[in-house]
PDB file of N, CA and C in Angstrom:
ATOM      1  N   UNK A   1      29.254  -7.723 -14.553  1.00  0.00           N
ATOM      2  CA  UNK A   1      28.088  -7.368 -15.341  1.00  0.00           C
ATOM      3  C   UNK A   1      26.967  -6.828 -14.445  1.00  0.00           C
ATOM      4  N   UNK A   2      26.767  -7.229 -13.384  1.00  0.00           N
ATOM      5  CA  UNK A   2      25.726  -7.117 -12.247  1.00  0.00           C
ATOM      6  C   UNK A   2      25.972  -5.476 -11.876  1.00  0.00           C
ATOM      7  N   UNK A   3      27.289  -5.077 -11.479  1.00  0.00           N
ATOM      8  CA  UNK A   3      27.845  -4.439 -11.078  1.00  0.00           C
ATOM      9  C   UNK A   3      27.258  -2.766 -11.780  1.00  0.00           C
ATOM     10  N   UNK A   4      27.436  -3.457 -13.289  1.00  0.00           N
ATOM     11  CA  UNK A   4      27.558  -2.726 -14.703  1.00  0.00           C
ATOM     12  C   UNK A   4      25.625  -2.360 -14.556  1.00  0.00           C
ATOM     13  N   UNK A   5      25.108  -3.161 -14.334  1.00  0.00           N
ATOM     14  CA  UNK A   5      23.641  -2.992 -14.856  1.00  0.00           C
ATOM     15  C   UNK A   5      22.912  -2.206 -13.020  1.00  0.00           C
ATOM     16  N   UNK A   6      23.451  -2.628 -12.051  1.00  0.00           N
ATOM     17  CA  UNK A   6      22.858  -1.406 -10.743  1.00  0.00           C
ATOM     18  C   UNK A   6      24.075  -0.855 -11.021  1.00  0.00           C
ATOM     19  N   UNK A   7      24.585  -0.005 -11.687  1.00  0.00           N
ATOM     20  CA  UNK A   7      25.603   1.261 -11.170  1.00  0.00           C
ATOM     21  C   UNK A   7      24.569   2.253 -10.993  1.00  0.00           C
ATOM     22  N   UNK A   8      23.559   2.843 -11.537  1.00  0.00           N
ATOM     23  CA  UNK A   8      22.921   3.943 -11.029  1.00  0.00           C
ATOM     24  C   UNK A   8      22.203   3.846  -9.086  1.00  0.00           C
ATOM     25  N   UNK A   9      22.162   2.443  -8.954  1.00  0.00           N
ATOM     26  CA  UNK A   9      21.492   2.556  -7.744  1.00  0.00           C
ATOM     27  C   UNK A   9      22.432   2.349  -6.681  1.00  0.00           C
ATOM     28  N   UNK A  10      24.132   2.198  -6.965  1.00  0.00           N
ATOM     29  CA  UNK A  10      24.813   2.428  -5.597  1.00  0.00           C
ATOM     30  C   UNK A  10      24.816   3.398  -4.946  1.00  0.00           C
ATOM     31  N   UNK A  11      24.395   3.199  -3.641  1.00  0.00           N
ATOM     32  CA  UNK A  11      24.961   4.102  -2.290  1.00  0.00           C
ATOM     33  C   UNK A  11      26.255   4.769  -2.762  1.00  0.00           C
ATOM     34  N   UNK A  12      26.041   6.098  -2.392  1.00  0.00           N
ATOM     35  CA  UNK A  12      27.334   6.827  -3.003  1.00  0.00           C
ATOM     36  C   UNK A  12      28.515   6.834  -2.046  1.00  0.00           C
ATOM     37  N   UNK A  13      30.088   6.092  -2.485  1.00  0.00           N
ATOM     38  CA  UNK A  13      31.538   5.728  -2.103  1.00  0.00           C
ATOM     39  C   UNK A  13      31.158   4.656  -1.320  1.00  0.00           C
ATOM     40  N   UNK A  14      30.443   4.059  -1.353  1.00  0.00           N
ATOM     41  CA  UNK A  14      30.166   1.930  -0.875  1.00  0.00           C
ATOM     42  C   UNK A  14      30.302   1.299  -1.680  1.00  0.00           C
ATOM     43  N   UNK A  15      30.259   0.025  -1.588  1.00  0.00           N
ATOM     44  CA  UNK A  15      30.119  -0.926  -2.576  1.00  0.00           C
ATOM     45  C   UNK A  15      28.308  -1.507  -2.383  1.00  0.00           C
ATOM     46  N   UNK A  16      27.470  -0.828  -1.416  1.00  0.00           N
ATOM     47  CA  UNK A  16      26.168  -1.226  -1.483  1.00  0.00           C
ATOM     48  C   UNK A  16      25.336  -0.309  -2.557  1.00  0.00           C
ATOM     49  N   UNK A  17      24.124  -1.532  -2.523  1.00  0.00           N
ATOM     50  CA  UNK A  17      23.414  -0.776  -3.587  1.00  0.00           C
ATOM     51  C   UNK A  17      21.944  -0.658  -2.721  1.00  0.00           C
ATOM     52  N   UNK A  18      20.879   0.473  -3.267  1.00  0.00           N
ATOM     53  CA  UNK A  18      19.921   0.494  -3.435  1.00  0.00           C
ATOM     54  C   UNK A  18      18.883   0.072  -4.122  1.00  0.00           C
ATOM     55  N   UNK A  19      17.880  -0.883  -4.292  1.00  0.00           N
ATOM     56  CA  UNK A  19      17.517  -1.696  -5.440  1.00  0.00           C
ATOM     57  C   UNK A  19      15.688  -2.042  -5.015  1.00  0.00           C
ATOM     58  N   UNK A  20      15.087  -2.304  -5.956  1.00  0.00           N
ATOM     59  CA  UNK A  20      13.850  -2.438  -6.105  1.00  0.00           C
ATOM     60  C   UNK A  20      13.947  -4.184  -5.891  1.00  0.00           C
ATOM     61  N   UNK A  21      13.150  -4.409  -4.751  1.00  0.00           N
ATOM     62  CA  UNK A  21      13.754  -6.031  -4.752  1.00  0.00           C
ATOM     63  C   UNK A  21      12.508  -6.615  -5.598  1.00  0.00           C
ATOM     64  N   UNK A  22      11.446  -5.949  -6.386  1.00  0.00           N
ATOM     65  CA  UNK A  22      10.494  -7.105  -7.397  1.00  0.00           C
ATOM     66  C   UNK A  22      11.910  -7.089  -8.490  1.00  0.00           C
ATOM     67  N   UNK A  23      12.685  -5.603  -8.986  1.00  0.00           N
ATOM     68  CA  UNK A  23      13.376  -5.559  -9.765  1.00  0.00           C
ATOM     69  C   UNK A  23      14.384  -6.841  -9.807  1.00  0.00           C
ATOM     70  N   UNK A  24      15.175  -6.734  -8.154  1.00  0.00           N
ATOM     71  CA  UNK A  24      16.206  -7.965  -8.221  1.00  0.00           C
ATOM     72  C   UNK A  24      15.547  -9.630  -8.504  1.00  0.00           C
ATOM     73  N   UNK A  25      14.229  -9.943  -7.858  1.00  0.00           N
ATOM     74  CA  UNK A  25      13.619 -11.094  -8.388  1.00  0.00           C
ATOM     75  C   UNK A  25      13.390 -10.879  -9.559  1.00  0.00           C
ATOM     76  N   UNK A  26      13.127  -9.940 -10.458  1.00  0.00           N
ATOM     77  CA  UNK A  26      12.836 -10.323 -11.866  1.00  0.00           C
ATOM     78  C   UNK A  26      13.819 -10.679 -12.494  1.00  0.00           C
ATOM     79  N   UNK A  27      15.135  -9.768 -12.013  1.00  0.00           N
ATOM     80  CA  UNK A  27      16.890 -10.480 -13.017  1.00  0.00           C
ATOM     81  C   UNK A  27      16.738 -11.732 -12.682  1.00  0.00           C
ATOM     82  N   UNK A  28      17.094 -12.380 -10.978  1.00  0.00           N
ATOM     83  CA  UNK A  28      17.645 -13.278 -10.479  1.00  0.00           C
ATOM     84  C   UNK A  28      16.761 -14.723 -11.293  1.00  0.00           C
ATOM     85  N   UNK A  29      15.360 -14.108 -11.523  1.00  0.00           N
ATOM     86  CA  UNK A  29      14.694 -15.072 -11.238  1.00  0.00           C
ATOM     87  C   UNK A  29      14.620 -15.666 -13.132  1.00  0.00           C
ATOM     88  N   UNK A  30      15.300 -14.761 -13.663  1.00  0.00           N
ATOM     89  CA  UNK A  30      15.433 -14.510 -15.553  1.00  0.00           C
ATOM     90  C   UNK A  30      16.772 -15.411 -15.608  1.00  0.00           C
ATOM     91  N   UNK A  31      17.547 -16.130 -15.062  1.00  0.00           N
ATOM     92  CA  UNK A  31      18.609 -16.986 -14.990  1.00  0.00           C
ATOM     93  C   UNK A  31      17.993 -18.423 -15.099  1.00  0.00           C
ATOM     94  N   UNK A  32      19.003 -19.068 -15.980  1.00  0.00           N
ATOM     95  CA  UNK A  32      18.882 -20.438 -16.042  1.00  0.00           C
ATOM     96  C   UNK A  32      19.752 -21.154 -14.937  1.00  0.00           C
ATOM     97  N   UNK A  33      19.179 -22.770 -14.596  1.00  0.00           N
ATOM     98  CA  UNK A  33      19.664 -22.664 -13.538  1.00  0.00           C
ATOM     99  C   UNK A  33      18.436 -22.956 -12.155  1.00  0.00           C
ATOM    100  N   UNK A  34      19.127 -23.787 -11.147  1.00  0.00           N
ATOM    101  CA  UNK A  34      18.328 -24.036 -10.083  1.00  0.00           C
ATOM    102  C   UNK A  34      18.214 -23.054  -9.320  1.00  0.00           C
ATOM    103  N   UNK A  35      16.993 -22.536  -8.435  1.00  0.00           N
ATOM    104  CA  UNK A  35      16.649 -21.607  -7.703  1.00  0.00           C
ATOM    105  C   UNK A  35      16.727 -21.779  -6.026  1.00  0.00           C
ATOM    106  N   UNK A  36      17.341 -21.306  -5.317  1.00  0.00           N
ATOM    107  CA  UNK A  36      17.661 -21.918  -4.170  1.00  0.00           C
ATOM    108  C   UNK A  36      15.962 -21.176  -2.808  1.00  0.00           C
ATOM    109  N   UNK A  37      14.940 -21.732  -2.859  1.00  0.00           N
ATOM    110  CA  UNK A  37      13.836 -21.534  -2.265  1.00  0.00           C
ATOM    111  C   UNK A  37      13.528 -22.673  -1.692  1.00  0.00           C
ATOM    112  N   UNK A  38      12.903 -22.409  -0.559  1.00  0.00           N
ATOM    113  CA  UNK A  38      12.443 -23.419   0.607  1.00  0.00           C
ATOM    114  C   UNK A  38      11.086 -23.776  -0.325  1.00  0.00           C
ATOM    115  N   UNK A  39      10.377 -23.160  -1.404  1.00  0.00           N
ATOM    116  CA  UNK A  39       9.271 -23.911  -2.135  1.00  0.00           C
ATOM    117  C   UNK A  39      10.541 -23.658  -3.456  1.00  0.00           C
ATOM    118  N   UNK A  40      10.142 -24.812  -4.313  1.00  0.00           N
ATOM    119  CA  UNK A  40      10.838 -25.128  -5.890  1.00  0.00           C
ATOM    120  C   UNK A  40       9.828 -23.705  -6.624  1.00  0.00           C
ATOM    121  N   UNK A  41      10.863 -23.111  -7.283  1.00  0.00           N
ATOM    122  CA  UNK A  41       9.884 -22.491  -8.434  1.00  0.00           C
ATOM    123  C   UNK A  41      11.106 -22.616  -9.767  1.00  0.00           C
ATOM    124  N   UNK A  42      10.444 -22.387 -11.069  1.00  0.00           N
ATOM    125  CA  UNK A  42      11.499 -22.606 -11.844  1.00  0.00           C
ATOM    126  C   UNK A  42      11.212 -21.261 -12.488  1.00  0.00           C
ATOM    127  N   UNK A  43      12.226 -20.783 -13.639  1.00  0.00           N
ATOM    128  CA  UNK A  43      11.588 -19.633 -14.456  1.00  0.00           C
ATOM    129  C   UNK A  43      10.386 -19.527 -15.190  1.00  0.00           C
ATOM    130  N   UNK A  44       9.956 -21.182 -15.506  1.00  0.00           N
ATOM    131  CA  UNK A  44       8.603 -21.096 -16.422  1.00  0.00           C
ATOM    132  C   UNK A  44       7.503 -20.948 -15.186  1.00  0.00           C
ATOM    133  N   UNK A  45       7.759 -21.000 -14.142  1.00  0.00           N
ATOM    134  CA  UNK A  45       6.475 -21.082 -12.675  1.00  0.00           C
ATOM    135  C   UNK A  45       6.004 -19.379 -12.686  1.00  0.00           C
ATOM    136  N   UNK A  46       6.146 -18.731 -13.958  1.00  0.00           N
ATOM    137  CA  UNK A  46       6.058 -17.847 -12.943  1.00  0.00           C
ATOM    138  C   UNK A  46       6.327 -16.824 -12.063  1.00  0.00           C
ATOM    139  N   UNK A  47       7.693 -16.877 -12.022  1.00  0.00           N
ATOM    140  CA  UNK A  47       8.138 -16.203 -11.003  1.00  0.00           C
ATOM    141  C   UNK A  47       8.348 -14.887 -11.422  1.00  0.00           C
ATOM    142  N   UNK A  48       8.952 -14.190 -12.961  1.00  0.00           N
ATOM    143  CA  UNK A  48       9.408 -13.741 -13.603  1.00  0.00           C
ATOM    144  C   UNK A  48       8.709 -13.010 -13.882  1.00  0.00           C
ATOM    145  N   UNK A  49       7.453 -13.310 -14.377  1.00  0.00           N
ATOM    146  CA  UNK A  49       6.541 -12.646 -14.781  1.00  0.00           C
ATOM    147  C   UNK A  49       5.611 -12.111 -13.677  1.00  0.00           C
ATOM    148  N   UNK A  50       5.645 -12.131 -12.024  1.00  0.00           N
ATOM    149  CA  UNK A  50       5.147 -11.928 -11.144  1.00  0.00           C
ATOM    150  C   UNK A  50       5.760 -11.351 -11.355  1.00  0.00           C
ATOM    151  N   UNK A  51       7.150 -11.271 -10.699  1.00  0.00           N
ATOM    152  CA  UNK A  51       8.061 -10.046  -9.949  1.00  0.00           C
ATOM    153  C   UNK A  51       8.074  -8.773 -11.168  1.00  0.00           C
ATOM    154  N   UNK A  52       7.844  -9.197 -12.338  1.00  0.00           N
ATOM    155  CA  UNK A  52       7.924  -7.454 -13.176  1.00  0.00           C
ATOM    156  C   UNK A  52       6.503  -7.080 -13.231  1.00  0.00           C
ATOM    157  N   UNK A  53       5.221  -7.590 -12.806  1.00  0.00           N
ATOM    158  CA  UNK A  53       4.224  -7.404 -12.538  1.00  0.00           C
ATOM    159  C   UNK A  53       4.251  -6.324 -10.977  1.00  0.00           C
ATOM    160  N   UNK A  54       4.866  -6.936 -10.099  1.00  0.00           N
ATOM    161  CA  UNK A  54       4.789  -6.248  -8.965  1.00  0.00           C
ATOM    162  C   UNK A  54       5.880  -4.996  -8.931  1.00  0.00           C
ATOM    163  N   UNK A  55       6.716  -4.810  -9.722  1.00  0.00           N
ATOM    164  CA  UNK A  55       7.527  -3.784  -9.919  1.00  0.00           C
ATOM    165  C   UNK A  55       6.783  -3.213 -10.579  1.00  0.00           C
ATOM    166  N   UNK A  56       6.032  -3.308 -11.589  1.00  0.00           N
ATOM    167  CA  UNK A  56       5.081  -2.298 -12.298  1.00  0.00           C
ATOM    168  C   UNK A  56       4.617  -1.623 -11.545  1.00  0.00           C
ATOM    169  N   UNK A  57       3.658  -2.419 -10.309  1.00  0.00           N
ATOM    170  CA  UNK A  57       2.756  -1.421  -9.764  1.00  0.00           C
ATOM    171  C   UNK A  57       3.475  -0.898  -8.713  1.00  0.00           C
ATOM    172  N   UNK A  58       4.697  -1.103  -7.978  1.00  0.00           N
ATOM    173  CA  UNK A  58       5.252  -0.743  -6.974  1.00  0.00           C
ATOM    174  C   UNK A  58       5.930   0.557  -7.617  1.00  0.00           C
ATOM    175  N   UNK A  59       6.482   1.051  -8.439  1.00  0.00           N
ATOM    176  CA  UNK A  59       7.302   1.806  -9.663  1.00  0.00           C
ATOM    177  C   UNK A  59       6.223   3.113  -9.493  1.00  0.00           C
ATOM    178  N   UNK A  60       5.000   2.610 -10.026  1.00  0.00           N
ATOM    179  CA  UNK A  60       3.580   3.713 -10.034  1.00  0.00           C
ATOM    180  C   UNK A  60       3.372   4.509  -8.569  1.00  0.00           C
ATOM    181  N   UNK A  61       3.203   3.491  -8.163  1.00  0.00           N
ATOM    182  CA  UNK A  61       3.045   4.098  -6.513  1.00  0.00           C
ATOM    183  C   UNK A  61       4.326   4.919  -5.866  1.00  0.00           C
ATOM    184  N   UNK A  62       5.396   4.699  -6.032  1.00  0.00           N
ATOM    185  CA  UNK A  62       6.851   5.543  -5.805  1.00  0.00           C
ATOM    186  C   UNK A  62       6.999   6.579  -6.409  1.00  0.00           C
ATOM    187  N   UNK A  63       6.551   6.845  -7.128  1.00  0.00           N
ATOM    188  CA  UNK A  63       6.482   8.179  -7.980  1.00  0.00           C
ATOM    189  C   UNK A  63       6.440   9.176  -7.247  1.00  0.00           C
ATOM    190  N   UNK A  64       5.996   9.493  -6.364  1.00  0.00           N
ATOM    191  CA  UNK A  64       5.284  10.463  -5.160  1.00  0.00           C
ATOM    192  C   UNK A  64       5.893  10.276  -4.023  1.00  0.00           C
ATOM    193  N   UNK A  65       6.782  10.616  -3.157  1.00  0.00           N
ATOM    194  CA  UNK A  65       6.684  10.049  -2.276  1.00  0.00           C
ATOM    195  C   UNK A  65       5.761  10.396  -0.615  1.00  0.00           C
ATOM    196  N   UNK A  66       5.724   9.463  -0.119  1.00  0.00           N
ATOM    197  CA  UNK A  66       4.580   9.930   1.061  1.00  0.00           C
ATOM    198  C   UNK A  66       4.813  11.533   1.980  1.00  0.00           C
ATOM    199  N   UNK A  67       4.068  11.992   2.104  1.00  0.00           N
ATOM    200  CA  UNK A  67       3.867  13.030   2.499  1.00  0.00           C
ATOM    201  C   UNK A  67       2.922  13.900   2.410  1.00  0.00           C
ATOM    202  N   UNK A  68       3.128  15.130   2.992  1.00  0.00           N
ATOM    203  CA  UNK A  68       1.719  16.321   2.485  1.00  0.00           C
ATOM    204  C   UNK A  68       2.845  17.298   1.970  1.00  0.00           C
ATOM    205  N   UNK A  69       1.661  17.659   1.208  1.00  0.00           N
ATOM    206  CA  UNK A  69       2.036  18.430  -0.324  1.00  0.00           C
ATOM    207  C   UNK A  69       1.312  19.774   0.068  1.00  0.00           C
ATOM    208  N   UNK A  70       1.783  21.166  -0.599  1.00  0.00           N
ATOM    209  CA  UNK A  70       1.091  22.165  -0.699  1.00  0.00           C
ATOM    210  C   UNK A  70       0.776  23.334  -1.558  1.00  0.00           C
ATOM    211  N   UNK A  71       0.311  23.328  -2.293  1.00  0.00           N
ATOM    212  CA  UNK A  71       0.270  24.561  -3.469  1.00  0.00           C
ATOM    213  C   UNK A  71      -0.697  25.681  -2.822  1.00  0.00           C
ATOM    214  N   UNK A  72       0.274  26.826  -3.351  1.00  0.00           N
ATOM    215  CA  UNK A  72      -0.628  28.267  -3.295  1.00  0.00           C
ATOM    216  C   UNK A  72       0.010  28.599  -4.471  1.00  0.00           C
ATOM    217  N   UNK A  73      -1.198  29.565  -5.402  1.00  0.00           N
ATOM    218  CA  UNK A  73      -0.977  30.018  -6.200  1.00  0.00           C
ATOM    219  C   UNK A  73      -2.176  31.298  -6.575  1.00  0.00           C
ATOM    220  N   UNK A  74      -1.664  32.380  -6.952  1.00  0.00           N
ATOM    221  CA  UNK A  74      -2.388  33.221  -7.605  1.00  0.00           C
ATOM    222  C   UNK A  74      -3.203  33.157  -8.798  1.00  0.00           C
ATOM    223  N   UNK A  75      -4.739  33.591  -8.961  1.00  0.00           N
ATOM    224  CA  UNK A  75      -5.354  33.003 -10.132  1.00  0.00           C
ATOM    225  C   UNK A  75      -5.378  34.379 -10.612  1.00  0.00           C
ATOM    226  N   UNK A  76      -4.617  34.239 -12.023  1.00  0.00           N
ATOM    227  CA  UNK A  76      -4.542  35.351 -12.444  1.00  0.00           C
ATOM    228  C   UNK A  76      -6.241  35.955 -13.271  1.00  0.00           C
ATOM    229  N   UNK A  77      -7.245  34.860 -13.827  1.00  0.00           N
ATOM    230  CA  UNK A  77      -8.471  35.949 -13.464  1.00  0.00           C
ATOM    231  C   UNK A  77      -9.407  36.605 -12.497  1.00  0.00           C
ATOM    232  N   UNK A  78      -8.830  35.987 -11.133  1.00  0.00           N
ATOM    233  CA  UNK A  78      -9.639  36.862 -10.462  1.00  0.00           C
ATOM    234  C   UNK A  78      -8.665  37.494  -9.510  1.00  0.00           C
ATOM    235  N   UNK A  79      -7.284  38.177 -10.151  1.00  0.00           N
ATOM    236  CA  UNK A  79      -6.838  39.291  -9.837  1.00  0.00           C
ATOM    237  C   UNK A  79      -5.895  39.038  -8.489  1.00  0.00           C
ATOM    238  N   UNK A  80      -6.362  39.188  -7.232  1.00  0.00           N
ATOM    239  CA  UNK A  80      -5.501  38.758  -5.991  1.00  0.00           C
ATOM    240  C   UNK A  80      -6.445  38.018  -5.205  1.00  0.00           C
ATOM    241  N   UNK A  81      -6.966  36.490  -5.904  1.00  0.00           N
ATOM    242  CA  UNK A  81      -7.273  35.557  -5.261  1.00  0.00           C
ATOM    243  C   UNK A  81      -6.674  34.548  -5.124  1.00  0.00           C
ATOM    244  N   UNK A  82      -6.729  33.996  -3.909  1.00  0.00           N
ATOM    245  CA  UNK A  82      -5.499  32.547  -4.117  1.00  0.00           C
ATOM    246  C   UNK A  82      -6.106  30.942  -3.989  1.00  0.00           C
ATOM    247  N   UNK A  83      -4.881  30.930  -5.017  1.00  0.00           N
ATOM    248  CA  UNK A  83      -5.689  29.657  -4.532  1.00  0.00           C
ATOM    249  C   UNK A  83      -4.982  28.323  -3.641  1.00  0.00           C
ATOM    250  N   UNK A  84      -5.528  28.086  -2.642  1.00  0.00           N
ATOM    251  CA  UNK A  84      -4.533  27.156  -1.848  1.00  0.00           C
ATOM    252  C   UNK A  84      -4.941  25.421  -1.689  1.00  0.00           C
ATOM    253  N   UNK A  85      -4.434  24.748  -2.023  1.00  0.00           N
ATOM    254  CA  UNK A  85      -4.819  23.334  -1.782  1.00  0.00           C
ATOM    255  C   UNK A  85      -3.358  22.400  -1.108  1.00  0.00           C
ATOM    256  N   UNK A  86      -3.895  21.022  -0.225  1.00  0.00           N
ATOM    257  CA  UNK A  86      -3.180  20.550   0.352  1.00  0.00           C
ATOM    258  C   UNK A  86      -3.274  19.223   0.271  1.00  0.00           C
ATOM    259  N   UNK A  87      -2.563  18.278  -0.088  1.00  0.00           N
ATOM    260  CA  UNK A  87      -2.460  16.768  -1.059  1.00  0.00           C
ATOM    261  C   UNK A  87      -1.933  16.263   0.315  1.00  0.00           C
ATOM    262  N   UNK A  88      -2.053  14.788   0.825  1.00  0.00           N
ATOM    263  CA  UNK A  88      -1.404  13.946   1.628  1.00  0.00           C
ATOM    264  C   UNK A  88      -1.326  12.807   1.087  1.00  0.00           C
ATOM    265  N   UNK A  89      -0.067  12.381   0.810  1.00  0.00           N
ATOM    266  CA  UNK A  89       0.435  10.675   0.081  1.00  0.00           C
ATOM    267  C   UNK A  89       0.978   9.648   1.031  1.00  0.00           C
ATOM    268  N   UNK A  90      -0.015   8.675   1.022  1.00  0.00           N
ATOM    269  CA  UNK A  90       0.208   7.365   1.807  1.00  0.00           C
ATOM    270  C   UNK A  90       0.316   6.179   1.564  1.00  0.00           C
ATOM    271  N   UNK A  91       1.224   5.907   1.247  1.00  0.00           N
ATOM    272  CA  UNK A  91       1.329   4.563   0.207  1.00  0.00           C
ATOM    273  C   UNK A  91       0.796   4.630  -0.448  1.00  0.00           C
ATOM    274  N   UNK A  92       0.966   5.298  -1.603  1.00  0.00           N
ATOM    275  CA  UNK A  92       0.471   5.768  -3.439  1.00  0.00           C
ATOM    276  C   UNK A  92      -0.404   6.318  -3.258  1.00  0.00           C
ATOM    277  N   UNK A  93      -1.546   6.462  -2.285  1.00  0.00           N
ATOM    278  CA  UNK A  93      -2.855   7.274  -2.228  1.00  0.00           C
ATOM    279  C   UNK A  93      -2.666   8.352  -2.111  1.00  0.00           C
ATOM    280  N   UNK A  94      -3.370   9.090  -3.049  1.00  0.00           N
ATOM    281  CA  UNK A  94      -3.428  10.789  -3.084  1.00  0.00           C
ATOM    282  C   UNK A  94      -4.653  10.898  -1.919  1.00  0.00           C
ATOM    283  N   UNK A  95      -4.388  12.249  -1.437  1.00  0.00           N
ATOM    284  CA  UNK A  95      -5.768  12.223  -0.143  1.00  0.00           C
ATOM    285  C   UNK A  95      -5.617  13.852  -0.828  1.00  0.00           C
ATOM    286  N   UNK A  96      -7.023  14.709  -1.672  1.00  0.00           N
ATOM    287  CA  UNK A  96      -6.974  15.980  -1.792  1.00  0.00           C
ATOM    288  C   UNK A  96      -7.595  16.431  -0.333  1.00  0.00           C
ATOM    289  N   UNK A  97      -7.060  17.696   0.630  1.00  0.00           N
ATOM    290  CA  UNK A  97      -7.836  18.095   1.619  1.00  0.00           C
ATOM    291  C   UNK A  97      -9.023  18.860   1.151  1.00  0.00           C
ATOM    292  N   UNK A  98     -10.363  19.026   1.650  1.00  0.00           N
ATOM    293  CA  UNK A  98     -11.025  19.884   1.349  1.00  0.00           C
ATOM    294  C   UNK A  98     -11.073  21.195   1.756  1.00  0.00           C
ATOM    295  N   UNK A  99     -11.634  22.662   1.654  1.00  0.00           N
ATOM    296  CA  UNK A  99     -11.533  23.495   2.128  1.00  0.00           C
ATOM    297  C   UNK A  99     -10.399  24.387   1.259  1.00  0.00           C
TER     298      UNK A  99
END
């Protein structure tokens, strides 16, 4: 079943996967059943509702990934002017350059 629910995130011809680990604490942690942690947490502690909290915002921020970005483009009302801008992404932060 596990297998069945990350098939989109295996490494392609492995048996490893790629995975959002708030994602894997939110399954693991959605099981009934003792939790094997050096602190006790149970499913009502908490845990569950953190980890799809922190996948929310981790999910938002991945969207983009880090780097600099660059658009040029022609503005078609003022004929053959361009327009050029340059974006840098750093852990979810957009940085517009000026100039």
């Amino acid at each position: 079943m596990l297998d069945d629910i990350f098939s989109k995130s295996r490494v392609h011809n492995s048996e490893l996967f790629s995975l959002d680990i708030d994602l894997v604490i939110q399954l693991l942690s959605s099981f009934e059943g003792t939790q094997v942690y050096l602190k006790v947490e149970t499913k009502g502690g908490g845990t569950f509702a953190k980890a799809a909290e922190e996948r929310k915002e981790h999910a938002s921020a991945a969207l983009v990934p880090d780097g600099t970005y660059y658009l040029e483009r022609k503005l078609k009302r003022d004929g053959n002017a361009l327009c050029r801008a340059q974006m840098d992404v750093e852990e979810g932060r957009f940085i517009i350059k000026t100039g």
